[in-house]
N, C-alpha and C. Protein backbone atom coordinates (compact mmCIF):
# COMPACT_ATOMS: atom_id res chain seq x y z
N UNK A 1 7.46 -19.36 -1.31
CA UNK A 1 8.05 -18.26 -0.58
C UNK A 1 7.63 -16.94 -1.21
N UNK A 2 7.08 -15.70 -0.35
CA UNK A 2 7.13 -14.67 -1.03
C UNK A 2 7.61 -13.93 -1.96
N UNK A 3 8.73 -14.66 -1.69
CA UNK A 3 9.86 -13.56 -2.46
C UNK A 3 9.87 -13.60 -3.54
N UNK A 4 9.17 -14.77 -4.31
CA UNK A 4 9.36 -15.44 -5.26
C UNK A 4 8.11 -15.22 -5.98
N UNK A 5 7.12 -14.35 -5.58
CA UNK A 5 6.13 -13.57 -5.92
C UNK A 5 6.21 -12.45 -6.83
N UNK A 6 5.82 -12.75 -8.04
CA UNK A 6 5.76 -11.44 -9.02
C UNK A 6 4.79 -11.61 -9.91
N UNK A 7 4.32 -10.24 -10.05
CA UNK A 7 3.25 -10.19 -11.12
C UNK A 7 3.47 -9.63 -12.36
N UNK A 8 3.01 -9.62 -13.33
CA UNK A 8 3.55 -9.62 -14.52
C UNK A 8 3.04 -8.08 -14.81
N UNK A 9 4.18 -7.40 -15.49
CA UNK A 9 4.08 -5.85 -15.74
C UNK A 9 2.64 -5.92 -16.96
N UNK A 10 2.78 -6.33 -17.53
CA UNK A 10 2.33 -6.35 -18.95
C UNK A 10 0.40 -6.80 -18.65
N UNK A 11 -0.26 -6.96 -17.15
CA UNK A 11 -1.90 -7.44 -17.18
C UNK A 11 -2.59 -5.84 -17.02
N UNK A 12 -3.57 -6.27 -17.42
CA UNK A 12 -4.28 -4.77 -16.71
C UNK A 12 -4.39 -4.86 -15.23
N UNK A 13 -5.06 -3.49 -14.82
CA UNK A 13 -5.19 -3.63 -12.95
C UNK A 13 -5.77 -4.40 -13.02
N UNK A 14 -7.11 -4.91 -13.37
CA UNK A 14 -7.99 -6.06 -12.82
C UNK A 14 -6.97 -7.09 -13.09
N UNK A 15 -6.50 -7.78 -13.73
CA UNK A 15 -6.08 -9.03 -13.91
C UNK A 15 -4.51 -8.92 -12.46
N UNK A 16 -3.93 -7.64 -12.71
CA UNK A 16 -3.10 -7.88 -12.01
C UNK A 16 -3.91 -8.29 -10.42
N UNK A 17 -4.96 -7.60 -9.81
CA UNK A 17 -5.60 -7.85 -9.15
C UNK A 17 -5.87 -9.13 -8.93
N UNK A 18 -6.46 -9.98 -9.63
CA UNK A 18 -6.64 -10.79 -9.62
C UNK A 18 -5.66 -12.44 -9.08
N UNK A 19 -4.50 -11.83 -9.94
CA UNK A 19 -3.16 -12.31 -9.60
C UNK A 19 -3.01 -12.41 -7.99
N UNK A 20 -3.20 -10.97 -7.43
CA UNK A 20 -3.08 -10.48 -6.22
C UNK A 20 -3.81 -11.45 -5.46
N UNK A 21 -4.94 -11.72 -5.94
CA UNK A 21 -5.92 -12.45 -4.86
C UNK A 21 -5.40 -13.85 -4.51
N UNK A 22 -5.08 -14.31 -6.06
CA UNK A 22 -4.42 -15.76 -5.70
C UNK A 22 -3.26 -15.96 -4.87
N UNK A 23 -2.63 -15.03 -4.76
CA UNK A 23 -1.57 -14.92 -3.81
C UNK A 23 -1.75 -14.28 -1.85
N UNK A 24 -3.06 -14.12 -1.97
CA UNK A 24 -2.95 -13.36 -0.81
C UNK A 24 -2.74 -14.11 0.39
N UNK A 25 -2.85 -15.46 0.08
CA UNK A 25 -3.15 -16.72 1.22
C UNK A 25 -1.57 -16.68 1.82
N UNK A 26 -0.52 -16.69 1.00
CA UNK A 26 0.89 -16.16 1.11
C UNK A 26 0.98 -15.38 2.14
N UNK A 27 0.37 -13.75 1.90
CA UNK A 27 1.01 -12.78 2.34
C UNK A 27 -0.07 -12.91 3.96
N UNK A 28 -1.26 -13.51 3.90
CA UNK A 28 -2.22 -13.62 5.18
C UNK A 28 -1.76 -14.90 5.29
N UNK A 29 -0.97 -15.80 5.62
CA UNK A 29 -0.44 -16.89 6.39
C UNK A 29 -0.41 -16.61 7.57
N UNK A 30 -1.12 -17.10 8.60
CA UNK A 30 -0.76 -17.81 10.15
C UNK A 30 0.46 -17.63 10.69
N UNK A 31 1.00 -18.13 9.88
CA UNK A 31 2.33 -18.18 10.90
C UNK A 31 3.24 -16.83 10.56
N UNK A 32 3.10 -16.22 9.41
CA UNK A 32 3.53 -14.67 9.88
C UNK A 32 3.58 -13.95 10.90
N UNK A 33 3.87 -12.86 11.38
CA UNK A 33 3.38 -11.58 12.22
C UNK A 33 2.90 -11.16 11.13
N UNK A 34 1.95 -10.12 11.90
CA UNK A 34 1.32 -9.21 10.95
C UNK A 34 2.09 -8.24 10.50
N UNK A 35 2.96 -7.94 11.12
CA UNK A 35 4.11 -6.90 10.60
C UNK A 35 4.92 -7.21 9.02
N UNK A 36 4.74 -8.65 9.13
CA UNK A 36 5.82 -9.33 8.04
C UNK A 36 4.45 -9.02 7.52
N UNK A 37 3.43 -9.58 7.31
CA UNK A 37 2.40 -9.58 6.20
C UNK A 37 2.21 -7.87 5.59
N UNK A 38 1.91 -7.17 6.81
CA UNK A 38 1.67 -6.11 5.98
C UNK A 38 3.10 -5.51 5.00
N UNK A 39 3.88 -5.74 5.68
CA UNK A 39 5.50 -5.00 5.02
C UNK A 39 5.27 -5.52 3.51
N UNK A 40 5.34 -6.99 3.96
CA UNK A 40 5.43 -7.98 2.14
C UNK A 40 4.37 -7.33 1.13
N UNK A 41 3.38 -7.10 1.62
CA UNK A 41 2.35 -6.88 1.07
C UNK A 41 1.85 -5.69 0.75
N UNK A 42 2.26 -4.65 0.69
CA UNK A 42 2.53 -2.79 1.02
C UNK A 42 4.02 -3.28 -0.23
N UNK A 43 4.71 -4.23 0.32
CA UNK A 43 6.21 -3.69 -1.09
C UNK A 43 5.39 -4.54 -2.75
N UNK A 44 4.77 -5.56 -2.33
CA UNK A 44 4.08 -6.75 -3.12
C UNK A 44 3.04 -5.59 -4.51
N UNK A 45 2.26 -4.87 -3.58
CA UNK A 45 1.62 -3.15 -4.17
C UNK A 45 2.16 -2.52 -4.86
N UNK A 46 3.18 -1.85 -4.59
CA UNK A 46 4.16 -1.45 -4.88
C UNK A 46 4.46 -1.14 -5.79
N UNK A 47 5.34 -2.50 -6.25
CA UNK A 47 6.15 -3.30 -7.28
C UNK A 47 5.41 -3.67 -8.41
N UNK A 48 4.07 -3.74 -7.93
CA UNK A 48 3.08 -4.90 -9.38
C UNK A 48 2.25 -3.38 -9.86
N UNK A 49 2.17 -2.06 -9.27
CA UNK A 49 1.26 -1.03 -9.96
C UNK A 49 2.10 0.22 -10.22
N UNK A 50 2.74 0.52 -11.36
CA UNK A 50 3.32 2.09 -11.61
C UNK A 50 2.55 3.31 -11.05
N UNK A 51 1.58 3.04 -11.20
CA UNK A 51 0.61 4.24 -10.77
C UNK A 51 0.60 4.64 -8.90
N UNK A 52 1.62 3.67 -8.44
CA UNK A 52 1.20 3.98 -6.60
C UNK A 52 2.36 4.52 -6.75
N UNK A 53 2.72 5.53 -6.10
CA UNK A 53 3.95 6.28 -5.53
C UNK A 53 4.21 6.03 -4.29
N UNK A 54 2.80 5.43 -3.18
CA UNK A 54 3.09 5.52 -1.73
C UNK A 54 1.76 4.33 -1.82
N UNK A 55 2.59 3.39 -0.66
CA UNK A 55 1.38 2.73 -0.07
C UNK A 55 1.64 1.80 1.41
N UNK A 56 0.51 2.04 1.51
CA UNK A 56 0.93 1.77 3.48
C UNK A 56 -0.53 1.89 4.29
N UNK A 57 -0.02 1.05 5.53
CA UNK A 57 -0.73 0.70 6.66
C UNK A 57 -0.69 1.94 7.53
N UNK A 58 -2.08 2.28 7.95
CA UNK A 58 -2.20 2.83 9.25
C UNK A 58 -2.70 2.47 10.21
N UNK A 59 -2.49 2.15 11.46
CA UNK A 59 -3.25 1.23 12.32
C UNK A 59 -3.78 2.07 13.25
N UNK A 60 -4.86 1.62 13.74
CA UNK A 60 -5.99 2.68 14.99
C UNK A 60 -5.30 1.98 16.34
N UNK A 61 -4.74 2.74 16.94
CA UNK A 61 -4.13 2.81 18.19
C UNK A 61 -5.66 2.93 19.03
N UNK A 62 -6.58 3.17 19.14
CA UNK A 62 -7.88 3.53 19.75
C UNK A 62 -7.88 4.80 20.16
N UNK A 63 -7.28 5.87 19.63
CA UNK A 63 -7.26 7.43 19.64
C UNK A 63 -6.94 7.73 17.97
N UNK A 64 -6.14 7.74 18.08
CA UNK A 64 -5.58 7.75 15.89
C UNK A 64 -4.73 6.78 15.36
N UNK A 65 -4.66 7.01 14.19
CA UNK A 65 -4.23 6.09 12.89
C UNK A 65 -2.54 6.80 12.70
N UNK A 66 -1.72 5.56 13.91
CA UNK A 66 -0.22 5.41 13.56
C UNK A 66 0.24 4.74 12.58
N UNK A 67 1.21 5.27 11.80
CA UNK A 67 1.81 4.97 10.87
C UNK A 67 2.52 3.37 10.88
N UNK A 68 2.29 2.16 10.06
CA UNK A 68 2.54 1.29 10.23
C UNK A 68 3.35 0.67 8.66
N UNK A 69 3.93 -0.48 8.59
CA UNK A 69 4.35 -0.76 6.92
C UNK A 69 3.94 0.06 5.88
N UNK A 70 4.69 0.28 5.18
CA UNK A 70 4.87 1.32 3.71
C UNK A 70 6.11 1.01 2.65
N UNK A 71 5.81 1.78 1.98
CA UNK A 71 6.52 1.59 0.94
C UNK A 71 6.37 3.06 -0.08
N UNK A 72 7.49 3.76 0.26
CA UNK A 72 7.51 5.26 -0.25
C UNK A 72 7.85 6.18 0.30
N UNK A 73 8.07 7.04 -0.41
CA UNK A 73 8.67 8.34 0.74
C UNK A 73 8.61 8.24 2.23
N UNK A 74 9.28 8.95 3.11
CA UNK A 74 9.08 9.28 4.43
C UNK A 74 7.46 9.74 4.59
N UNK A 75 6.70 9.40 5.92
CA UNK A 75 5.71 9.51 5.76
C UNK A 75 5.15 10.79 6.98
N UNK A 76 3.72 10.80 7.07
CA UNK A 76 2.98 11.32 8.37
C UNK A 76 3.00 10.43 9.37
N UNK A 77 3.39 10.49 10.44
CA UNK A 77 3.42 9.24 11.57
C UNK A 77 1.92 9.15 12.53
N UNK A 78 1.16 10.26 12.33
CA UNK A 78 0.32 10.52 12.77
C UNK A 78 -0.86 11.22 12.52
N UNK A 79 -2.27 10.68 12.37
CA UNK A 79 -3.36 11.29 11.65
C UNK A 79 -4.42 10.72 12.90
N UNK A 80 -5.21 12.09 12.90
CA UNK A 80 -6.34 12.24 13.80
C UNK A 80 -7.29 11.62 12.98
N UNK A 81 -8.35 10.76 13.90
CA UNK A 81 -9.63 10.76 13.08
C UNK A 81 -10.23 11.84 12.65
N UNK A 82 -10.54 11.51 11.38
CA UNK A 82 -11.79 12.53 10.81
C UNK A 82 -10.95 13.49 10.01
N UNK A 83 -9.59 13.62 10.04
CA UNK A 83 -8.90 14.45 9.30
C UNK A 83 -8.17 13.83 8.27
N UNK A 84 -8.30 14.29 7.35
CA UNK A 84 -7.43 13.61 5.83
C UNK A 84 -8.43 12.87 5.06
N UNK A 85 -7.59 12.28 4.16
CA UNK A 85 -8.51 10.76 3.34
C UNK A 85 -8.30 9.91 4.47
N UNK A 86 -7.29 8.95 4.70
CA UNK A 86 -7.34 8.35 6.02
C UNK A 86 -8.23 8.21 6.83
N UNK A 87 -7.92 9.41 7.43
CA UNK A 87 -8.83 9.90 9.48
C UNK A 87 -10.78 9.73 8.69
N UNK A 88 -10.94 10.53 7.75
CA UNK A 88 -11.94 9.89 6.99
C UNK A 88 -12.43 8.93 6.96
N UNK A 89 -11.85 7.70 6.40
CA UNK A 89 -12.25 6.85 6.13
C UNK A 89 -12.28 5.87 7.28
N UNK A 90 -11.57 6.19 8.39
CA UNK A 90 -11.84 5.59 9.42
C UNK A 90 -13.01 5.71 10.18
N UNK A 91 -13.43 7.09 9.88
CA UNK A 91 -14.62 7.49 10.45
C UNK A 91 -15.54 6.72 9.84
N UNK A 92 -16.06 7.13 8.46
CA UNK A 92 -16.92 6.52 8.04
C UNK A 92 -16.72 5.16 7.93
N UNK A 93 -15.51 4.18 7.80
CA UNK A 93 -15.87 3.02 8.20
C UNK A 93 -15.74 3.05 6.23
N UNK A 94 -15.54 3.83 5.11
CA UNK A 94 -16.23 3.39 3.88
C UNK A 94 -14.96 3.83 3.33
N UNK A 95 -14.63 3.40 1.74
CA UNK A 95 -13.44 3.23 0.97
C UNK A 95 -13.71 5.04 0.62
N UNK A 96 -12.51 5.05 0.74
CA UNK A 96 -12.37 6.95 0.09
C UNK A 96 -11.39 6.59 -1.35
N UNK A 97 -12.28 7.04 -2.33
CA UNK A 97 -11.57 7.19 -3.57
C UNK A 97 -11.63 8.47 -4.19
N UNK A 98 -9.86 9.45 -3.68
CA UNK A 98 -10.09 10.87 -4.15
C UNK A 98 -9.60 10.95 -5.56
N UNK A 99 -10.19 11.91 -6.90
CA UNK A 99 -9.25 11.64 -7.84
C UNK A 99 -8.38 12.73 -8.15
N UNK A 100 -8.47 13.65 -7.25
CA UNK A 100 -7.91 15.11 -6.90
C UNK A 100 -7.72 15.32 -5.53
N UNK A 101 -6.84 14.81 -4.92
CA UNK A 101 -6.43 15.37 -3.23
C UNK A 101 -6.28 16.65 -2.82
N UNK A 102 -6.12 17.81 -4.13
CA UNK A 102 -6.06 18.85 -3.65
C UNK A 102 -7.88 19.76 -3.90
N UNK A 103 -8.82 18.63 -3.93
CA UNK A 103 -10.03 19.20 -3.79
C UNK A 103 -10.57 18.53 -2.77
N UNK A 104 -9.85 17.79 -1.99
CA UNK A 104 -10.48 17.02 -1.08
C UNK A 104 -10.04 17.80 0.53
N UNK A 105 -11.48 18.25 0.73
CA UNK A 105 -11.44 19.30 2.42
C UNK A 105 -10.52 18.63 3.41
N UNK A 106 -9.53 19.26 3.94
CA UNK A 106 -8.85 18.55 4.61
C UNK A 106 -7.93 18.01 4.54
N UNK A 107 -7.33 17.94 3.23
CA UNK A 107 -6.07 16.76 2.75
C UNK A 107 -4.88 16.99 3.38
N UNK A 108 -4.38 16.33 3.88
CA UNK A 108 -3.16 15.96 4.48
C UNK A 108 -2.06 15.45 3.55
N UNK A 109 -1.37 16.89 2.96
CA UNK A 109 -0.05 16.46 2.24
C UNK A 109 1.51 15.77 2.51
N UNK A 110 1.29 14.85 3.00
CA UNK A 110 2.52 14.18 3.62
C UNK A 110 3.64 14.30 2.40
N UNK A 111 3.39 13.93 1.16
CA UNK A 111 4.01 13.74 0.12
C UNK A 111 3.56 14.70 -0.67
N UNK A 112 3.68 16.41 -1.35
CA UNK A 112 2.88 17.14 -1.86
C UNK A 112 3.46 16.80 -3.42
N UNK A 113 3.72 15.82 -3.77
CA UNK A 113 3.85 15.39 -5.42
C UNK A 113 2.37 14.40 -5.30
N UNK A 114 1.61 13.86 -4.04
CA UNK A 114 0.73 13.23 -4.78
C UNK A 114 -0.59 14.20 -5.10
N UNK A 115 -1.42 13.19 -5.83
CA UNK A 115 -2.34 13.70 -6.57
C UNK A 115 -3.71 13.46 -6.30
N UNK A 116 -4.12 11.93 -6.55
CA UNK A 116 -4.70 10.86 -6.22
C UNK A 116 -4.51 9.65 -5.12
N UNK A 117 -5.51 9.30 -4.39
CA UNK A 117 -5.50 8.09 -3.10
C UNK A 117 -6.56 7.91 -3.37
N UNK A 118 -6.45 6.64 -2.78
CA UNK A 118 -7.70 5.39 -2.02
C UNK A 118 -6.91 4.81 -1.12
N UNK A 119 -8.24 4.73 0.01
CA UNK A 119 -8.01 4.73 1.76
C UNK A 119 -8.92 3.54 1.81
N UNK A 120 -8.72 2.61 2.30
CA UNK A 120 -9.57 1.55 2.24
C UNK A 120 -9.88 1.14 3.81
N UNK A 121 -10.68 1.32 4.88
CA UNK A 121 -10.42 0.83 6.20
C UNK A 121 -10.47 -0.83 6.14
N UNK A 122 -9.75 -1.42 7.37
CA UNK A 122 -9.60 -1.91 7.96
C UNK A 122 -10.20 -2.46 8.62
N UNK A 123 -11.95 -3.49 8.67
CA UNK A 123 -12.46 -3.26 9.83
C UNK A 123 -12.79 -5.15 10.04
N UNK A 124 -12.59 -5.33 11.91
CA UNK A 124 -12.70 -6.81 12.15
C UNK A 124 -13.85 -6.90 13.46
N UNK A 125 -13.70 -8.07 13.60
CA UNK A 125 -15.40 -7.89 14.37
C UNK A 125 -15.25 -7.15 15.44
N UNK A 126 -13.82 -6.65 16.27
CA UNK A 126 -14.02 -5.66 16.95
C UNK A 126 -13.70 -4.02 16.81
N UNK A 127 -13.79 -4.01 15.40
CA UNK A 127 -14.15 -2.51 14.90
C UNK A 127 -13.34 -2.20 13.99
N UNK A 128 -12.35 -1.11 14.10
CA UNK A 128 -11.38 -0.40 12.99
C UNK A 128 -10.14 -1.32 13.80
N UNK A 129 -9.48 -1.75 12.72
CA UNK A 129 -7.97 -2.22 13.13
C UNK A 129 -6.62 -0.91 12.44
N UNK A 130 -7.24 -0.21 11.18
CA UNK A 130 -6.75 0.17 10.64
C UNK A 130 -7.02 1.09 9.03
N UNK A 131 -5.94 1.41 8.86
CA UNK A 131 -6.61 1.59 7.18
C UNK A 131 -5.26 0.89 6.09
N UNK A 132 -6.07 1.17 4.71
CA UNK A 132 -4.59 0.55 4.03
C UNK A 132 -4.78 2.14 2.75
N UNK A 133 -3.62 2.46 2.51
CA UNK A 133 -3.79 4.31 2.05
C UNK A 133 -2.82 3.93 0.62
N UNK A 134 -2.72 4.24 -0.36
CA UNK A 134 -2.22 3.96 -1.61
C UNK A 134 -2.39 5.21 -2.47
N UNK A 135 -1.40 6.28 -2.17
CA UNK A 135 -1.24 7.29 -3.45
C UNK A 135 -0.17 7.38 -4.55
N UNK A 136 -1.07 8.13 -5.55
CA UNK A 136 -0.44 8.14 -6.62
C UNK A 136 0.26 9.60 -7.00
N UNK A 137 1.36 9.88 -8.02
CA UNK A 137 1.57 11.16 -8.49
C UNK A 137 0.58 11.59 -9.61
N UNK A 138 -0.39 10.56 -10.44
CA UNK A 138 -1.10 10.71 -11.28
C UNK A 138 -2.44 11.20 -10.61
N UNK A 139 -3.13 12.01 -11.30
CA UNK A 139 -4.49 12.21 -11.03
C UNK A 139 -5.28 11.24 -11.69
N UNK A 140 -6.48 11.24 -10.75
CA UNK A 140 -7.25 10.05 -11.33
C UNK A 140 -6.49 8.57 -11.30
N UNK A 141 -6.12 8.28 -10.51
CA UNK A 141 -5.27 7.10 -10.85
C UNK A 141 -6.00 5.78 -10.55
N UNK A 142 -7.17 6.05 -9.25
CA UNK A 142 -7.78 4.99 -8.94
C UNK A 142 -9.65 5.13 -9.14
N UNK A 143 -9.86 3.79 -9.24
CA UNK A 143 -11.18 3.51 -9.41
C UNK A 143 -11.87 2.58 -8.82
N UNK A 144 -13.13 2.37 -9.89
CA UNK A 144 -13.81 1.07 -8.93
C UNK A 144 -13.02 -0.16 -9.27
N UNK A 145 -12.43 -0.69 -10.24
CA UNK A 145 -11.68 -1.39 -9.98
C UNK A 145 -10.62 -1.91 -9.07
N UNK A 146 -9.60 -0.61 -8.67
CA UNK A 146 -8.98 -0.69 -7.56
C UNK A 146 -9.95 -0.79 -6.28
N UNK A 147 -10.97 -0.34 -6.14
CA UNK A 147 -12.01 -0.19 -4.96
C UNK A 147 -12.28 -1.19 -4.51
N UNK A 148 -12.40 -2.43 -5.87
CA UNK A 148 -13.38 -3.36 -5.62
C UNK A 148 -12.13 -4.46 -5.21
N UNK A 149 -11.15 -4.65 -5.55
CA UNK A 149 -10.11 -5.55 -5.48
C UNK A 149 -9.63 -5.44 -4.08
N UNK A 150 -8.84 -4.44 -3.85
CA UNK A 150 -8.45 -4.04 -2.52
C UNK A 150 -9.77 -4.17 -1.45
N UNK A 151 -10.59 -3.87 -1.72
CA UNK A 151 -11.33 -4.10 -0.22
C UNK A 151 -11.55 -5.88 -0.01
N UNK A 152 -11.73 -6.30 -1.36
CA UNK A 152 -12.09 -7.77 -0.79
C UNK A 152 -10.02 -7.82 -0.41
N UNK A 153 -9.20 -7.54 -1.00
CA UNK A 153 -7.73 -8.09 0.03
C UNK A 153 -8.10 -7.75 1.48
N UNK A 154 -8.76 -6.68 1.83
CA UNK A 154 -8.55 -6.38 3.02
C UNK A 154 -9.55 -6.72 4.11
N UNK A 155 -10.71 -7.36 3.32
CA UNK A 155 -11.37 -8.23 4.25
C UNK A 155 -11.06 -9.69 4.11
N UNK A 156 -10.42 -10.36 3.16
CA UNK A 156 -9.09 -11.43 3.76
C UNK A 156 -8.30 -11.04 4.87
N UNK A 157 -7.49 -10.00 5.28
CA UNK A 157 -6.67 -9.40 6.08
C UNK A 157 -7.71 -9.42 7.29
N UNK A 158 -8.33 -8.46 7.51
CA UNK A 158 -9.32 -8.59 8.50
C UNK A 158 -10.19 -9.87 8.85
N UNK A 159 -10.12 -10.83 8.59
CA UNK A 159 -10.85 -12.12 9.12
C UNK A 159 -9.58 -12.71 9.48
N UNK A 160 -8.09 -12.52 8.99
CA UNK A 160 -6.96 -13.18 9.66
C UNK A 160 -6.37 -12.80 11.33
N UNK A 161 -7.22 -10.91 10.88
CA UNK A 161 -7.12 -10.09 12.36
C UNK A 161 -7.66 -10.47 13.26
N UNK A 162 -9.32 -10.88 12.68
CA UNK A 162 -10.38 -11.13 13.50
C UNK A 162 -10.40 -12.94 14.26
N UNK A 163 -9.46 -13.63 13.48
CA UNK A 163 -9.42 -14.85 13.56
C UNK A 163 -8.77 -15.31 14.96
N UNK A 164 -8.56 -14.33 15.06
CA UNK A 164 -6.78 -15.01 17.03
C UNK A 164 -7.30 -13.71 17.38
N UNK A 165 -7.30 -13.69 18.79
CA UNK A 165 -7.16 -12.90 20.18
C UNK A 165 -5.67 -12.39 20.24
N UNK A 166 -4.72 -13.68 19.54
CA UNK A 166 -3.45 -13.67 20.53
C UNK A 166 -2.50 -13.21 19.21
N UNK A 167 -2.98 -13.19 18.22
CA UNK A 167 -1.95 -12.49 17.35
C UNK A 167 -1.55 -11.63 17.37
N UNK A 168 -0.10 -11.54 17.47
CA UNK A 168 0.63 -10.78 17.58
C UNK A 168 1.23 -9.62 16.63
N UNK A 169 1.56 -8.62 16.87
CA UNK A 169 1.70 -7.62 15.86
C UNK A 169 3.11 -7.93 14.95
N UNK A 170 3.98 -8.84 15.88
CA UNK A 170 5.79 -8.92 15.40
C UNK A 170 5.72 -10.21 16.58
């Protein structure tokens, strides 16, 4: 059972990462909604890294990226493509790792205590499903480590998207 999921304070990110991976079969189970997966898995983030202050799903409606599972402050409910780290990274389709948000053209301060994000898209064989957005109050908080971990979670996620026609969101 998920719940029963914890990672140990005391690994580094990679290892906690790692942890993460062995567990992801859990949080991408079949018989979920995707709603339950992303929620579990956005609080699962959370909980296992001090360094995230905010982390959450945005999903591509096929105009912009609505606000979906999180974990953190009240959020932006709504981001245009091409604007923010986010709308960014949807565009390009490529992981945005800022280590200063307030040098990054465009930033969209939903939360103006953060500092640092990585925007990781979302993408399944029929295009952008989404993004997954993770900020910190620390500068510099993320790297290639986080880069490299999170995108392979999220192309697990995306082959579970890409896997059913008929899956349902809830």
């Amino acid at each position: 059972m998920s719940s029963d999921i914890q990672i140990p304070e005391n690994l580094s990110d990679e290892e906690k990462y790692i942890e993460l991976n062995k567990t992801a079969s859990v949080f991408f189970a079949e018989a979920d909604p995707l709603i339950t997966q992303m929620s579990n898995f956005a609080a699962l983030l959370k909980q296992s890294f001090e360094k995230i202050s905010w982390v959450g799903f945005y999903l591509y409606n096929g105009e912009r990226l609505i606000l979906g599972p999180f974990q953190g402050k009240v959020a932006c409910t709504a981001i245009a493509l091409g604007k923010g780290v986010c709308g960014t990274a949807a565009v390009t389709k490529e992981t945005q790792v800022v280590p200063n948000v307030h040098e990054f053209p465009g930033h969209i301060a939903c939360d103006s205590g953060s500092n640092s994000e990585i925007v990781i898209p979302i993408l399944t064989g029929t295009g952008l499903f989404g993004v997954l957005d993770l900020d910190s109050y620390k500068f510099n908080a993320f790297d290639d480590t986080d880069k490299k971990y999170l995108e392979e979670l999220m192309r697990q996620f995306a082959e579970l998207v890409s896997g059913s026609d008929t899956r349902k969101l809830y």
